[in-house]
Protein backbone atom coordinates (compact mmCIF):
# COMPACT_ATOMS: atom_id res chain seq x y z
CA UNK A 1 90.44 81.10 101.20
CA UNK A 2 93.04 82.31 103.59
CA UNK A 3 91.80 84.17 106.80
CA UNK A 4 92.24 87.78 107.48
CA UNK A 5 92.21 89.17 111.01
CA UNK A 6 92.65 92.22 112.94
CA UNK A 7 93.64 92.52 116.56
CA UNK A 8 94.45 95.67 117.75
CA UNK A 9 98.03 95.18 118.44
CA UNK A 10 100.42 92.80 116.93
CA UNK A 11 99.99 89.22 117.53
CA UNK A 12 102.68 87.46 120.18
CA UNK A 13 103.82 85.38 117.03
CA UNK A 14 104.67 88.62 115.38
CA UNK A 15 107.34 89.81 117.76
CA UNK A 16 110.91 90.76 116.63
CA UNK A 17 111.73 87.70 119.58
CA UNK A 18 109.13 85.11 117.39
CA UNK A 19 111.04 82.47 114.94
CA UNK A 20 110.63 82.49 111.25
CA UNK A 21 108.96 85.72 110.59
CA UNK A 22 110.83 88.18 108.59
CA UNK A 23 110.32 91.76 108.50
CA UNK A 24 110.25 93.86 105.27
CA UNK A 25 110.51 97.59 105.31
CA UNK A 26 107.59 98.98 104.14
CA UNK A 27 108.55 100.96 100.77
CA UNK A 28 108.07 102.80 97.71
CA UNK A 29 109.15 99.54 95.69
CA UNK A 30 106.74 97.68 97.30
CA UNK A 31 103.92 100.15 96.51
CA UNK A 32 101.53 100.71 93.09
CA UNK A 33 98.58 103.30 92.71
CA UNK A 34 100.73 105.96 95.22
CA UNK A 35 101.96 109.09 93.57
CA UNK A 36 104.23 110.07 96.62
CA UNK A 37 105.11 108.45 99.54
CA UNK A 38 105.26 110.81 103.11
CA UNK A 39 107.52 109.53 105.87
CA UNK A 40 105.94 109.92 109.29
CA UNK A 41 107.04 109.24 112.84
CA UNK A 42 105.41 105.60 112.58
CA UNK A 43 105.88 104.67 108.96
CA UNK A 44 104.60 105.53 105.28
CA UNK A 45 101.42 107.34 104.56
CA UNK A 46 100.51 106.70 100.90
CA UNK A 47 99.28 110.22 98.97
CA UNK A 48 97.40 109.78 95.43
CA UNK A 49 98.36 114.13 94.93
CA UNK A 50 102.27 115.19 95.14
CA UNK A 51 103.07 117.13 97.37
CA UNK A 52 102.88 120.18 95.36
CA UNK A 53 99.41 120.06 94.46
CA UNK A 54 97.94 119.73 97.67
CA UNK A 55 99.86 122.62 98.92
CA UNK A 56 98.10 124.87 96.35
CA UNK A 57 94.55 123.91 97.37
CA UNK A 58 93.57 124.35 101.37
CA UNK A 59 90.46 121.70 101.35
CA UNK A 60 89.99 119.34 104.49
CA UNK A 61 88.07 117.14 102.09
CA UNK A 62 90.61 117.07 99.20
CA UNK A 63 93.50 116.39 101.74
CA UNK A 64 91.37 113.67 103.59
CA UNK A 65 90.29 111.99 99.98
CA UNK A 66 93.59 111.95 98.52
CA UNK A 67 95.03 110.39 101.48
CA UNK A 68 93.15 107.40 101.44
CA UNK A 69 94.15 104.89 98.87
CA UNK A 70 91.97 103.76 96.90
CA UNK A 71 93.38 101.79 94.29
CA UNK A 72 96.74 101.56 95.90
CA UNK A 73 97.88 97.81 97.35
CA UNK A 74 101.31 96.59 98.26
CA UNK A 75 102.48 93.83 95.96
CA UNK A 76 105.38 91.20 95.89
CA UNK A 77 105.89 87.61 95.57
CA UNK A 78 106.70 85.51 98.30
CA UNK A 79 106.42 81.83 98.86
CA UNK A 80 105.01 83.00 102.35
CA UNK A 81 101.84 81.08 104.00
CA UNK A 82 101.26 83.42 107.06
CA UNK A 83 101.57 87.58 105.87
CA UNK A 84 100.77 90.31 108.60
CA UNK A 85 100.78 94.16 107.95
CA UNK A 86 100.90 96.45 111.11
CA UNK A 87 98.78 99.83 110.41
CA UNK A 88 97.25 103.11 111.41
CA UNK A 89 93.82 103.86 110.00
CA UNK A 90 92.36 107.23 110.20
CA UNK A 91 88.23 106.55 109.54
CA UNK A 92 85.47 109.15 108.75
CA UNK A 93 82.51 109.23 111.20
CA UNK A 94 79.84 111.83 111.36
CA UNK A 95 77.73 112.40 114.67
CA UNK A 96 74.38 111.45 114.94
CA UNK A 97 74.75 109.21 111.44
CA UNK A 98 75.15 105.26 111.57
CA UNK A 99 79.22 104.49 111.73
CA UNK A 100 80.16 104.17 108.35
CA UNK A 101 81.68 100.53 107.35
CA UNK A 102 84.98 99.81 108.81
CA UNK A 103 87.56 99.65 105.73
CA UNK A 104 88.28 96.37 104.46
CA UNK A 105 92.12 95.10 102.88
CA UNK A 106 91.85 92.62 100.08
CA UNK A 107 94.72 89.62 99.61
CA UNK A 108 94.73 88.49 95.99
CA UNK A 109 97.14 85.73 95.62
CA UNK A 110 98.41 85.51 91.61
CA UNK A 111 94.83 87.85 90.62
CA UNK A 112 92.60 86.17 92.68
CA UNK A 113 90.87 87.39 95.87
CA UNK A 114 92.19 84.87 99.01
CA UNK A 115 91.32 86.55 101.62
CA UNK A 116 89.75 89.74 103.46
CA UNK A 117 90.39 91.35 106.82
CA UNK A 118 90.88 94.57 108.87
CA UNK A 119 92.32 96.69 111.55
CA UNK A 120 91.19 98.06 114.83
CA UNK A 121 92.13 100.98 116.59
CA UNK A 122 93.90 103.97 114.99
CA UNK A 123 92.13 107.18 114.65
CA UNK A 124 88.62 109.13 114.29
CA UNK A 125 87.60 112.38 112.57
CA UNK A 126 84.06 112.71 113.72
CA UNK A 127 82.36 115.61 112.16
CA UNK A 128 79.15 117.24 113.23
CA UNK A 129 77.35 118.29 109.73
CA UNK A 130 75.35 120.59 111.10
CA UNK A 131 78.01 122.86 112.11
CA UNK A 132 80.82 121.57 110.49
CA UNK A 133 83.17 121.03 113.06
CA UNK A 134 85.84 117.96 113.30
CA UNK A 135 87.09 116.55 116.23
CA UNK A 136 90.01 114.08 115.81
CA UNK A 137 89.95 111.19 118.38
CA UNK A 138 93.19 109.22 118.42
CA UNK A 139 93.66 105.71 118.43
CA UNK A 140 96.18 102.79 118.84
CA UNK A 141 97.85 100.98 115.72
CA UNK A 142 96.51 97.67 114.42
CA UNK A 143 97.49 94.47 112.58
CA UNK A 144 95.50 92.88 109.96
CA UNK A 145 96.53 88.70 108.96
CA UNK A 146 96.23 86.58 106.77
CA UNK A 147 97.24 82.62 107.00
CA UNK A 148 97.35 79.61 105.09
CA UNK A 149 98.15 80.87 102.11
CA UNK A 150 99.50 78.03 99.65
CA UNK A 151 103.43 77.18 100.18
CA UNK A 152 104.66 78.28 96.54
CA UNK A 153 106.23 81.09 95.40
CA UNK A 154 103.47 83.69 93.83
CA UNK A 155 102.59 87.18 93.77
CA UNK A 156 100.24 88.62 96.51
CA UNK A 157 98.70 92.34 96.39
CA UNK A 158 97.41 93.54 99.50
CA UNK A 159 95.00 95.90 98.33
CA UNK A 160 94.85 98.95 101.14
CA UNK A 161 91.05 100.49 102.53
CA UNK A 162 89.78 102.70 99.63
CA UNK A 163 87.67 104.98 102.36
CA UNK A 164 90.38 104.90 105.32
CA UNK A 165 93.48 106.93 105.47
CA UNK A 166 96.37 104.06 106.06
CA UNK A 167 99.85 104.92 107.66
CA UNK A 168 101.69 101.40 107.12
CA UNK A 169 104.17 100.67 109.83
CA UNK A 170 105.53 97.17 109.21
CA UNK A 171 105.01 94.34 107.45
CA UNK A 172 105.93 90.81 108.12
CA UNK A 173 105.69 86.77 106.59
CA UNK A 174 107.14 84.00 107.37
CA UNK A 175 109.32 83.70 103.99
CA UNK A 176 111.06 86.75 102.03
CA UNK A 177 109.86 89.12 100.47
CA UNK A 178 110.81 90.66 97.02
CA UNK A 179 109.08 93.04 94.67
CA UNK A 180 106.60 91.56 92.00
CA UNK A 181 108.36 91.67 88.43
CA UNK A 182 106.48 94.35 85.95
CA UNK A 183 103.89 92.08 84.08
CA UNK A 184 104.04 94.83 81.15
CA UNK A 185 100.52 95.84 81.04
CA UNK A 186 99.22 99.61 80.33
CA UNK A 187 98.84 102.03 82.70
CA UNK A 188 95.13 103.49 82.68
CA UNK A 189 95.10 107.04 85.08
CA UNK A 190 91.35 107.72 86.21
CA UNK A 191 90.02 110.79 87.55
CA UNK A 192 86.61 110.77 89.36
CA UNK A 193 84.69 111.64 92.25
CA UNK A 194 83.42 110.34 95.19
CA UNK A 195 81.79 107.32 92.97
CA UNK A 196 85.09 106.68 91.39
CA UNK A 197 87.07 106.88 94.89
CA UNK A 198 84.74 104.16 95.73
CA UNK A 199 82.21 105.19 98.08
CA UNK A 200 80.09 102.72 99.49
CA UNK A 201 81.99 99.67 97.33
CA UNK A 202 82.01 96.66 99.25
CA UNK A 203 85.92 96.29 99.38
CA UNK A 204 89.07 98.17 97.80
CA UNK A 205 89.44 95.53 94.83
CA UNK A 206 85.97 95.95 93.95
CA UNK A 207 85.33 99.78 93.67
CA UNK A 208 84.03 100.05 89.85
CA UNK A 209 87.40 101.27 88.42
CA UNK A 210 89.44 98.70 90.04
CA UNK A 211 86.87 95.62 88.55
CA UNK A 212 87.30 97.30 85.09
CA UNK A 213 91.21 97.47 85.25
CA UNK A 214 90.71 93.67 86.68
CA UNK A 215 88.80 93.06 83.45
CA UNK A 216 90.79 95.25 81.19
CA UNK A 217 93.80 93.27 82.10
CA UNK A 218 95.48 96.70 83.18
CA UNK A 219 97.75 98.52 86.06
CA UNK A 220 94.87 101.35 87.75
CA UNK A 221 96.03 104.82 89.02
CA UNK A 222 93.21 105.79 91.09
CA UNK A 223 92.79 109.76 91.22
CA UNK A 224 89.25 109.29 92.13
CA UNK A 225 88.71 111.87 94.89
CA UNK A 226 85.67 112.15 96.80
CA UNK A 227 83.83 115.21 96.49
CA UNK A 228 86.81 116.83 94.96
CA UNK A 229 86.26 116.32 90.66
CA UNK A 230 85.96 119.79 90.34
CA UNK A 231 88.18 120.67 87.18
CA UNK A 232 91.37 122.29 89.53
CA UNK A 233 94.57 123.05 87.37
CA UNK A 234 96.69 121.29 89.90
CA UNK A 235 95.05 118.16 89.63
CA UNK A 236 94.88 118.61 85.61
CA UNK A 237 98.94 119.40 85.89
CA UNK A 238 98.69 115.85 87.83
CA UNK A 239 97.17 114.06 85.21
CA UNK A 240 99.55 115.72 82.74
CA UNK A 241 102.29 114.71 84.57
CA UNK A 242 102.04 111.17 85.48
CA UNK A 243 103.07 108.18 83.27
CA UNK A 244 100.35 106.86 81.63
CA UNK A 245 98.70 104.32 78.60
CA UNK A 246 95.37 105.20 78.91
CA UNK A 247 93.65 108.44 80.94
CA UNK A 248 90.05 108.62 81.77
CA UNK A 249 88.33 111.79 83.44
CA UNK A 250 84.63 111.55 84.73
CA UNK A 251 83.40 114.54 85.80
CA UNK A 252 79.87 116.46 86.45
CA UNK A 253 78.50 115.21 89.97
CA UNK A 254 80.71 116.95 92.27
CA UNK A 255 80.22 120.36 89.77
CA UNK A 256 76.57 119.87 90.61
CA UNK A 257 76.42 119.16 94.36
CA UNK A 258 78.70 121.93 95.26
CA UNK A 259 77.10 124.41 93.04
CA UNK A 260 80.82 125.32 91.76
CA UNK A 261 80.12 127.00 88.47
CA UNK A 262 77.96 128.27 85.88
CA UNK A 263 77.74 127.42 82.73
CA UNK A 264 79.76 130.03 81.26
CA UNK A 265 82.51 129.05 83.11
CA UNK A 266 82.24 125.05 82.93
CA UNK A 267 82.83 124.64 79.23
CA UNK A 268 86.18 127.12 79.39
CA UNK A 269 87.12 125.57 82.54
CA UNK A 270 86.42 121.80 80.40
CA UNK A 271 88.57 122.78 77.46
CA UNK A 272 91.32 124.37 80.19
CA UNK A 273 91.66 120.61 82.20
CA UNK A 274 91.98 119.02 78.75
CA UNK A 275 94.42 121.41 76.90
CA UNK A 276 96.78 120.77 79.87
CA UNK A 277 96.39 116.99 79.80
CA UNK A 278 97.04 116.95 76.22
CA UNK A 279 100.44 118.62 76.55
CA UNK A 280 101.75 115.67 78.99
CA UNK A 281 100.07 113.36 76.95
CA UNK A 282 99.34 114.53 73.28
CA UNK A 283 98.12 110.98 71.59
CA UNK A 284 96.92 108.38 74.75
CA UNK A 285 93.60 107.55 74.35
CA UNK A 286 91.37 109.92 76.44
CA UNK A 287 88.06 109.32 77.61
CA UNK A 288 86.01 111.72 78.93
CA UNK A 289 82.91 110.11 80.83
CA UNK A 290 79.55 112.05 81.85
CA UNK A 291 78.24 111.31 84.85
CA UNK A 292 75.88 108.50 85.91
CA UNK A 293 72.18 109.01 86.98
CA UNK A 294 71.58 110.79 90.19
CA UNK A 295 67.87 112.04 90.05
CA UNK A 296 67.98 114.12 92.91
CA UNK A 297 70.34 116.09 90.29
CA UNK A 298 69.11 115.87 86.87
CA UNK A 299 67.03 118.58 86.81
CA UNK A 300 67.95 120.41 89.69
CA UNK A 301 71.17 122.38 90.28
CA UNK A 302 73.06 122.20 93.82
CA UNK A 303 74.01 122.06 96.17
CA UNK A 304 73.49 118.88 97.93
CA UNK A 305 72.67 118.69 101.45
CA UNK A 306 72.15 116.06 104.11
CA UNK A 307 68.40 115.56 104.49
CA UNK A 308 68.35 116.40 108.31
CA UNK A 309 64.95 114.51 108.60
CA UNK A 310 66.63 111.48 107.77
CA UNK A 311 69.58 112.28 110.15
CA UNK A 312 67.35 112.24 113.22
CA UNK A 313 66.13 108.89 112.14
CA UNK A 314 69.37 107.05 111.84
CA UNK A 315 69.87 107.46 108.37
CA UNK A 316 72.30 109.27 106.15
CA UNK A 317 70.52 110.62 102.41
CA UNK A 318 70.98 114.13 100.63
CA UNK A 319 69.19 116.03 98.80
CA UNK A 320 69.24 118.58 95.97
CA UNK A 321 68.72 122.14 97.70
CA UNK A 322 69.01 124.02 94.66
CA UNK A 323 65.85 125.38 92.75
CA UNK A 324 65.09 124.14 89.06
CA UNK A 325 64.55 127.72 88.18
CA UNK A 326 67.85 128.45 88.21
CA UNK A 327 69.23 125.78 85.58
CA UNK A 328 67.63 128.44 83.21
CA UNK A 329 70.19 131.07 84.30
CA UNK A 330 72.94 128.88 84.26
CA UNK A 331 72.95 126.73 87.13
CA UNK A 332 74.44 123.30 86.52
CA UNK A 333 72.43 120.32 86.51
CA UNK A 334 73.27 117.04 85.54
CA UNK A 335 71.69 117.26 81.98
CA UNK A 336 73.57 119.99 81.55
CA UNK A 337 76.67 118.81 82.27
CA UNK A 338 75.85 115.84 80.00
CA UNK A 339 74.97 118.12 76.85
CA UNK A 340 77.93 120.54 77.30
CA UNK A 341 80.62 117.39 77.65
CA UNK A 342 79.01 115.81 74.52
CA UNK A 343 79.54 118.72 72.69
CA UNK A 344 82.83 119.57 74.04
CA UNK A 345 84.33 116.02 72.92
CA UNK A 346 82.50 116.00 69.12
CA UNK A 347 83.76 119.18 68.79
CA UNK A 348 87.54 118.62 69.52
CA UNK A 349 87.52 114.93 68.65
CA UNK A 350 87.80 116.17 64.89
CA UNK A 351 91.34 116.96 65.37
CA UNK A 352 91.93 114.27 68.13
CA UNK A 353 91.15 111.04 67.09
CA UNK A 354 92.54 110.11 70.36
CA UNK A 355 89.73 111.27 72.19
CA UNK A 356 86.20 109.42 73.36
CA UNK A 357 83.48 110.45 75.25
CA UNK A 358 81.30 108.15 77.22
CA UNK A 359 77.74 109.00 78.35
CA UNK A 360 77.29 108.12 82.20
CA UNK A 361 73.76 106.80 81.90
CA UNK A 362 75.27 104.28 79.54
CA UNK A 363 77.33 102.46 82.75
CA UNK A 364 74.08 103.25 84.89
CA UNK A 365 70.52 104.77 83.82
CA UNK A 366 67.03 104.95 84.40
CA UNK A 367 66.01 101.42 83.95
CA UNK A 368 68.99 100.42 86.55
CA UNK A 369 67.91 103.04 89.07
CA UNK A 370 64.44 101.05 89.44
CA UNK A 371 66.29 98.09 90.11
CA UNK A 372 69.62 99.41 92.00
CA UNK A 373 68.56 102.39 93.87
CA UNK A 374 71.05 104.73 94.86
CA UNK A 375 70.81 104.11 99.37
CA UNK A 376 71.71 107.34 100.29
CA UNK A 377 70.49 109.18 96.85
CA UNK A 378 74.14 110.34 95.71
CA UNK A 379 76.19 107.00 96.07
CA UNK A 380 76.14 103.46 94.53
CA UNK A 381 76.00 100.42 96.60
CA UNK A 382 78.34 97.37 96.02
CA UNK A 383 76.16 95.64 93.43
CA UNK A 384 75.90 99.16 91.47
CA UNK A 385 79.69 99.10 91.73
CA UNK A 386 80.19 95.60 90.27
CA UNK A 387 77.45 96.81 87.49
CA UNK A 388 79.49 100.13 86.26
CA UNK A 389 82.67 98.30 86.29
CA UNK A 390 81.82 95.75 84.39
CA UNK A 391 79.69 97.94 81.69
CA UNK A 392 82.99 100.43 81.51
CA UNK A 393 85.82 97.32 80.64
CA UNK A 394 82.78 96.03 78.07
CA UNK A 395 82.98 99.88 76.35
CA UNK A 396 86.67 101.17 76.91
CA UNK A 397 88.89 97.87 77.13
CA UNK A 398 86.71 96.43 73.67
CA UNK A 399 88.84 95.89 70.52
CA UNK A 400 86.75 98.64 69.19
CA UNK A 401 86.92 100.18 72.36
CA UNK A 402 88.39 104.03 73.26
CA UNK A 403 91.11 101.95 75.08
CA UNK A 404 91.12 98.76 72.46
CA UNK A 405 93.33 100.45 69.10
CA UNK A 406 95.24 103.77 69.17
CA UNK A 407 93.80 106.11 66.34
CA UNK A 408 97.04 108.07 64.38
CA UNK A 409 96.22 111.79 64.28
C-alpha cells in the first residue's frame, strides 16, 4: 500500500527547482462530486450548492457543510509512482469537547484503496456551544503524499476530507497527468443529512453512500449536508437541476433535532421538494429513504441539544430536549416522520412507478442499535457506516432493486 504523508509545507523534493515532478493545475476537469468550483486567492475551493442557492439561505452551518466535500475526489490516470497535493483545510473544533478526528484523503489506484494520509496546518473554527460564538484561527497550507505507487499507467482518485473544508492549491507527480476517461456508469444524486455527509465515517471513501456507489458500480453526487436536510426549495431546485441516473433523498433526522416543523406543514412541504424534483427529472428512479434509528428521537420531538453533563467530562453526546407530550400536537418525532413518508410515497407511487420508498430502520434498527450503538447518540460510527452502505447497494442497486430496472409510467 503506498504511503500517505502530511508535512505542513511542501516537501524540498516538491519545489518548482526539484527534477521530474510536474505540476498540474488544479481544475474543474480534474474534479467529480463538485457542483461549482470558487476561485480563491490560493486555489480552488470545491462547493456541493451553486452559487445561487447558497446565496438564498444565510446558515453558517449550511455554508460550512456544503463546503466540505464529501464525496468529491480528484481523478486522472497517470503512470506516476510519487503524487503530492498541496492544500488548505478549514476543520471544525468546539471548546471544551475532545478535537474531532483530523480529516483523512483516500488514494484508490484503478478502485482500490492504496493509500491514506493528511494535512497539517490550515485553519480552525472553534465554536463555544454554549454561547454560540465562532472564532476562526488561521493556519498555514499543507501537503499530503503518497509514494510508491506501481509504475503503469492507471487511474488514481484522490478522494478529498468529507468533514474538512479543502481549498486545493497545487498538485504535483512525477509523470503527467491527464483526466480519467468517462467509464459510462449512472449517476446516482443523494440528499441526506449529517449521517449521509458522513459524520463520524472513518475516511471519505467509506462514508455509507460512497461504499454503496462502490458496490453499486456507480458515479456518487454527494448532497449530504450536515444538519441541513431540511426540505429548502433551493436545494430541491438543486436536485432538479443536476444531471442525474438515479436520485435518492433521506430525510427526517435533521426535521426532528431542529424542531423545524409541524406536521401540518411536513407532508405539504414533502410533496413541494418532490413535485420540483420531478419536473427536472420526471421518470429516474427516486427513492425516498426514512430515517434510521435514533432513540433519543423516536418518541420524542426536538430539538437536540448537547448534553452539557457530558461536555464537562470530555465527552460530546446530545440529547432530545423536546417533551413527548407534544408529538400529540404535532411535534415531529421520528415515528412520525416514518408514517407520514410511507404514506406520502404509496400514495403518489400509483401514478409514479418510478418512485420507492425505503424504511430507515431497514439499513439500521433496533436489533443493530444493541450491537452498534450510536457514540454520541445522533451519529454512526465507522462500522455503522460500512453496515448502512452495504444494506442500501443490497436494496437499491438489486436487479429488483428501486435502482436495478426502470418502471415505464
Amino acid at each position: 500500500m503506498a504511503s500517505g504523508t502530511s508535512p505542513s509545507s511542501p516537501r524540498s523534493p516538491s519545489s518548482p527547482h526539484s527534477p521530474g515532478w510536474i505540476t498540474t493545475p488544479v481544475s474543474e476537469r480534474l474534479l467529480r462530486g463538485a457542483l461549482e468550483v470558487e476561485r480563491t486567492g490560493l486555489g480552488l475551493l470545491p462547493h456541493r450548492l451553486p452559487a445561487r442557492a447558497r446565496a438564498q439561505c444565510a446558515d453558517g452551518q449550511l455554508a460550512m457543510a456544503e463546503a466540505q466535500p464529501s464525496g468529491v475526489r480528484l481523478v486522472f490516470r497517470t503512470r506516476a509512482t510519487a503524487v503530492e497535493l498541496d492544500a488548505v483545510r478549514t476543520k471544525m473544533a468546539y471548546r471544551g469537547a475532545p478535537p474531532r478526528p483530523d480529516g483523512v484523503y483516500d488514494l484508490l489506484v484503478d478502485g482500490r484503496l492504496a493509500g491514506q494520509g493528511g494535512v497539517t496546518g490550515g485553519h480552525v473554527l472553534m465554536t463555544d456551544m454554549s454561547t454560540g460564538s465562532v472564532e476562526r484561527i488561521p493556519g498555514p497550507v499543507g501537503t499530503v503524499r503518497f509514494s510508491g505507487l506501481p509504475d503503469q499507467v492507471k487511474d488514481v482518485e484522490i478522494w478529498l476530507p468529507h468533514n474538512e473544508v479543502t481549498e486545493l492549491v497545487a498538485l504535483r507527480t512525477d509523470a503527467p497527468v491527464e483526466p480519467a476517461p468517462d467509464r459510462g456508469r449512472r449517476v446516482w444524486l443523494h440528499h441526506g443529512s449529517s449521517i449521509s455527509h458522513g459524520s463520524d465515517a472513518a475516511s471519505p471513501s467509506t462514508t455509507w453512500p460512497a461504499l454503496a456507489a462502490s458496490l453499486g458500480g456507480v458515479e456518487l453526487v454527494n448532497l449530504g449536508l450536515s444538519g441541513s436536510a431540511l426540505l429548502d426549495p433551493f436545494t430541491a431546485r438543486v436536485l432538479r437541476d443536476t444531471p442525474a441516473d438515479l436520485i435518492s433523498i433521506k430525510i427526517g433526522i435533521n426535521l426532528v433535532n431542529h424542531d423545524l416543523m409541524r406536521l401540518r406543514a411536513f407532508g405539504p412541504a414533502v410533496h413541494g421538494f418532490l413535485d420540483t424534483v420531478r419536473e427536472g427529472h420526471p421518470a429516474v428512479p427516486l427513492l425516498v429513504v426514512s430515517p434510521i434509528l435514533c432513540p433519543i428521537h423516536e418518541d420524542t420531538p426536538g430539538p437536540s441539544a448537547p448534553d452539557f453533563s457530558e461536555l464537562a467530562a470530555g465527552r460530546l453526546r446530545f440529547k432530545a430536549a423536546g417533551n413527548p407530550a407534544e408529538a400529540a400536537a404535532g411535534k415531529l418525532t421520528l415515528k412520525a416522520v416514518r408514517g407520514e413518508l410511507a404514506r406520502i410515497v404509496g400514495e403518489r407511487a400509483a401514478d409514479d412507478p418510478n418512485l420507492h420508498h425505503l424504511d430507515g430502520l431497514d439499513l439500521y434498527g433496533a436489533a443493530d442499535f444493541a450491537e452498534l450503538p450510536l457514540p454520541d447518540d445522533l451519529h454512526p460510527a465507522p462500522e455503522t457506516h460500512r453496515l448502512i452502505g452495504t444494506r442500501f447497494a443490497d436494496r437499491a442497486f438489486a436487479p429488483d432493486g428501486p435502482f436495478g430496472t426502470l418502471r415505464a409510467p
